[in-house]
N, C-alpha and C. Protein backbone atom coordinates (compact mmCIF):
# COMPACT_ATOMS: atom_id res chain seq x y z
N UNK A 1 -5.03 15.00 4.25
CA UNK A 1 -6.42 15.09 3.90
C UNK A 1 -7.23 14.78 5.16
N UNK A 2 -8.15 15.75 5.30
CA UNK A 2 -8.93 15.68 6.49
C UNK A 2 -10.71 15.29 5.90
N UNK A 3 -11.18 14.17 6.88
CA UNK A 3 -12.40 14.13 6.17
C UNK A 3 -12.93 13.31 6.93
N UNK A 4 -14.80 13.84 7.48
CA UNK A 4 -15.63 13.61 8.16
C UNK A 4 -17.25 13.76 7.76
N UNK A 5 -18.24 13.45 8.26
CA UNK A 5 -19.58 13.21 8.12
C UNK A 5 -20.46 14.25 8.48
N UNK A 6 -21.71 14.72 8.42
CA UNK A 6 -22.54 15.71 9.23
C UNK A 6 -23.52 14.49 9.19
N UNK A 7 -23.85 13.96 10.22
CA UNK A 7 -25.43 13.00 10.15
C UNK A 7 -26.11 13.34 10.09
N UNK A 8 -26.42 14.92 10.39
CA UNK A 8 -27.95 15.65 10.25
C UNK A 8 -28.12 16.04 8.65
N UNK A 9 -26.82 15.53 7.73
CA UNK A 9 -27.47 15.65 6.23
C UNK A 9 -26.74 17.12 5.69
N UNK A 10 -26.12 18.28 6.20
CA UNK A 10 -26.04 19.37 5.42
C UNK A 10 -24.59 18.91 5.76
N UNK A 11 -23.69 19.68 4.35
CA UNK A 11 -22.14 19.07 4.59
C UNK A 11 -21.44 20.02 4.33
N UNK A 12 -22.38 21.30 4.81
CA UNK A 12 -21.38 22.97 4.61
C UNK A 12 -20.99 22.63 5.75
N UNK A 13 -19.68 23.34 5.96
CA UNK A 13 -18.65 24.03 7.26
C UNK A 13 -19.48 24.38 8.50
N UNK A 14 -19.28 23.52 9.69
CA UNK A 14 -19.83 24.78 10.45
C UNK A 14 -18.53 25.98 10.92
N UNK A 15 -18.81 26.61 11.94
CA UNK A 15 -17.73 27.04 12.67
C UNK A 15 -16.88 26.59 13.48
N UNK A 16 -17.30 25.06 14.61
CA UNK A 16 -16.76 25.09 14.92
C UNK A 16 -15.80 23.92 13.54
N UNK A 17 -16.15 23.65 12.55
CA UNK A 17 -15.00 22.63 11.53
C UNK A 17 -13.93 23.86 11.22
N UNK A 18 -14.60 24.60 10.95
CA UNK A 18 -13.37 25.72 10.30
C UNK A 18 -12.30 26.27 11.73
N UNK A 19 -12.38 26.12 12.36
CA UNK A 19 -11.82 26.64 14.04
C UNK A 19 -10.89 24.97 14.07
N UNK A 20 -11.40 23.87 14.53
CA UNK A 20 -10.43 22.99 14.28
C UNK A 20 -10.06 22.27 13.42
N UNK A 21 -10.21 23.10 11.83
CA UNK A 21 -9.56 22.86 10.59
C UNK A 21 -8.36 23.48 10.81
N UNK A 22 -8.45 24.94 10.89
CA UNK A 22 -7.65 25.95 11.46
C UNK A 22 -6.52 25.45 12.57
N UNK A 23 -6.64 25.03 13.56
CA UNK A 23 -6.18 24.60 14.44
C UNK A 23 -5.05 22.95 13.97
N UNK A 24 -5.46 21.94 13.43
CA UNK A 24 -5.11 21.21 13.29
C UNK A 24 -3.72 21.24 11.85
N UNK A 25 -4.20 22.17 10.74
CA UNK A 25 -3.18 23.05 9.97
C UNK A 25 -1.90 23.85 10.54
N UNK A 26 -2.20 24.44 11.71
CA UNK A 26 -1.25 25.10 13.02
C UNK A 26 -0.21 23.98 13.55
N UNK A 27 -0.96 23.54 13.80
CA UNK A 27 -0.06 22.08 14.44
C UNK A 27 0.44 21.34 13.71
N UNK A 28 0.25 21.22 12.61
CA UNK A 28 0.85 20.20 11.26
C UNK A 28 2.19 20.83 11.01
N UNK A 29 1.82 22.17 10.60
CA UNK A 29 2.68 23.26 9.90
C UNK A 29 3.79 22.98 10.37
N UNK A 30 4.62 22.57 11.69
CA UNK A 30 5.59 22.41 12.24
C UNK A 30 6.40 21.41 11.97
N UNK A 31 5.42 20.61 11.79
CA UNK A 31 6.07 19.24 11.87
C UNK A 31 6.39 18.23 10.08
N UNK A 32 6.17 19.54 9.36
CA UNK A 32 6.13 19.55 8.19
C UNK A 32 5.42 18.52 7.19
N UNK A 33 3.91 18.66 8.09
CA UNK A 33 2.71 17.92 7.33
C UNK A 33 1.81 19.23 6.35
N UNK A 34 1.32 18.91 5.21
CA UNK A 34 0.63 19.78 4.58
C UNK A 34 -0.69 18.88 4.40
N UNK A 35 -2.01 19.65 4.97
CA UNK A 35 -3.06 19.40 5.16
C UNK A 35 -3.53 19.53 3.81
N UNK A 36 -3.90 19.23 3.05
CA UNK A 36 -4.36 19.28 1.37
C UNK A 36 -5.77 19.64 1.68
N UNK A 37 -6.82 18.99 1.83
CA UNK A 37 -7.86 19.35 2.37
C UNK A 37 -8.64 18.65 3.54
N UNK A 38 -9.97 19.38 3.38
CA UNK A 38 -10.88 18.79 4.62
C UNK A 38 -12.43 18.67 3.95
N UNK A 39 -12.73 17.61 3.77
CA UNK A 39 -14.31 17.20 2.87
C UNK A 39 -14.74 16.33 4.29
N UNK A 40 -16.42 17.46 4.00
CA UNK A 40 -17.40 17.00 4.63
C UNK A 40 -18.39 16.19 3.84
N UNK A 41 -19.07 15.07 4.38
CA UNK A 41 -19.87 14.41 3.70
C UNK A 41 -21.32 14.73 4.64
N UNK A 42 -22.19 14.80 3.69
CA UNK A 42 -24.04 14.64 4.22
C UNK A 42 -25.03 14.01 2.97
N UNK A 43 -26.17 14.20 3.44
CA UNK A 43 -26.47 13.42 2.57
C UNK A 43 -27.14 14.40 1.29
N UNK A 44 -27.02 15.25 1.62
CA UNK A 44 -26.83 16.84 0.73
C UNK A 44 -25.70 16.59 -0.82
N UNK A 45 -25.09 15.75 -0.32
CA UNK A 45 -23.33 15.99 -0.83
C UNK A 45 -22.38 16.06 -0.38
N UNK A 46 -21.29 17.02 -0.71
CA UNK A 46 -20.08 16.60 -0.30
C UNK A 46 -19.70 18.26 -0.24
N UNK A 47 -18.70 19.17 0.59
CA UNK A 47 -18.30 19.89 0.72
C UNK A 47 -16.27 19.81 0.49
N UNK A 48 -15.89 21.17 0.03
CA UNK A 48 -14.59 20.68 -0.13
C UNK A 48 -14.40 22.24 0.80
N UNK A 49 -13.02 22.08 1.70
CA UNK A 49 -12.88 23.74 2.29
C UNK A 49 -11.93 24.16 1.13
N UNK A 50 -11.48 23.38 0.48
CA UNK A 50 -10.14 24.05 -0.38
C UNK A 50 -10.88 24.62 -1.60
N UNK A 51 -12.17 24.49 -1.97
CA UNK A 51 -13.09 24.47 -2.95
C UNK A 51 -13.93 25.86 -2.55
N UNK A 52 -13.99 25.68 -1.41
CA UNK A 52 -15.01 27.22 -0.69
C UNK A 52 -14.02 27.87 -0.11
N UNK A 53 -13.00 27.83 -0.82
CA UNK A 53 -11.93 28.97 -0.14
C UNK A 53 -11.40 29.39 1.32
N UNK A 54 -11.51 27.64 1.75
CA UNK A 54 -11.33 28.00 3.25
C UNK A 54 -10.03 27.64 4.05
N UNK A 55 -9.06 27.00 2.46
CA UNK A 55 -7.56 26.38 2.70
C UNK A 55 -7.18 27.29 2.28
């Protein structure tokens, strides 16, 4: 489970989260870690990538 903050308040994906979401899943994959998800927090709410179809 991957999970971090936006301080400016919006807690959609940017590009570069999805690029080293992407990236950090790559590197797991080997070593036979499974990334479950990645939730962003703001003060918006909460974002899930496995939820917006991005796992």
């Amino acid at each position: 489970m991957l999970a971090h903050n936006h301080p400016a308040g919006d807690p959609m994906p940017s590009r570069a989260d999805r690029v080293v979401t992407r990236r950090i899943v790559e590197i797991a994959r080997p070593l036979d870690i499974k990334v479950l998800d990645h939730l962003i927090f703001g003060s918006g709410g909460w974002r899930s990538f496995r939820q917006l179809g991005l796992m």
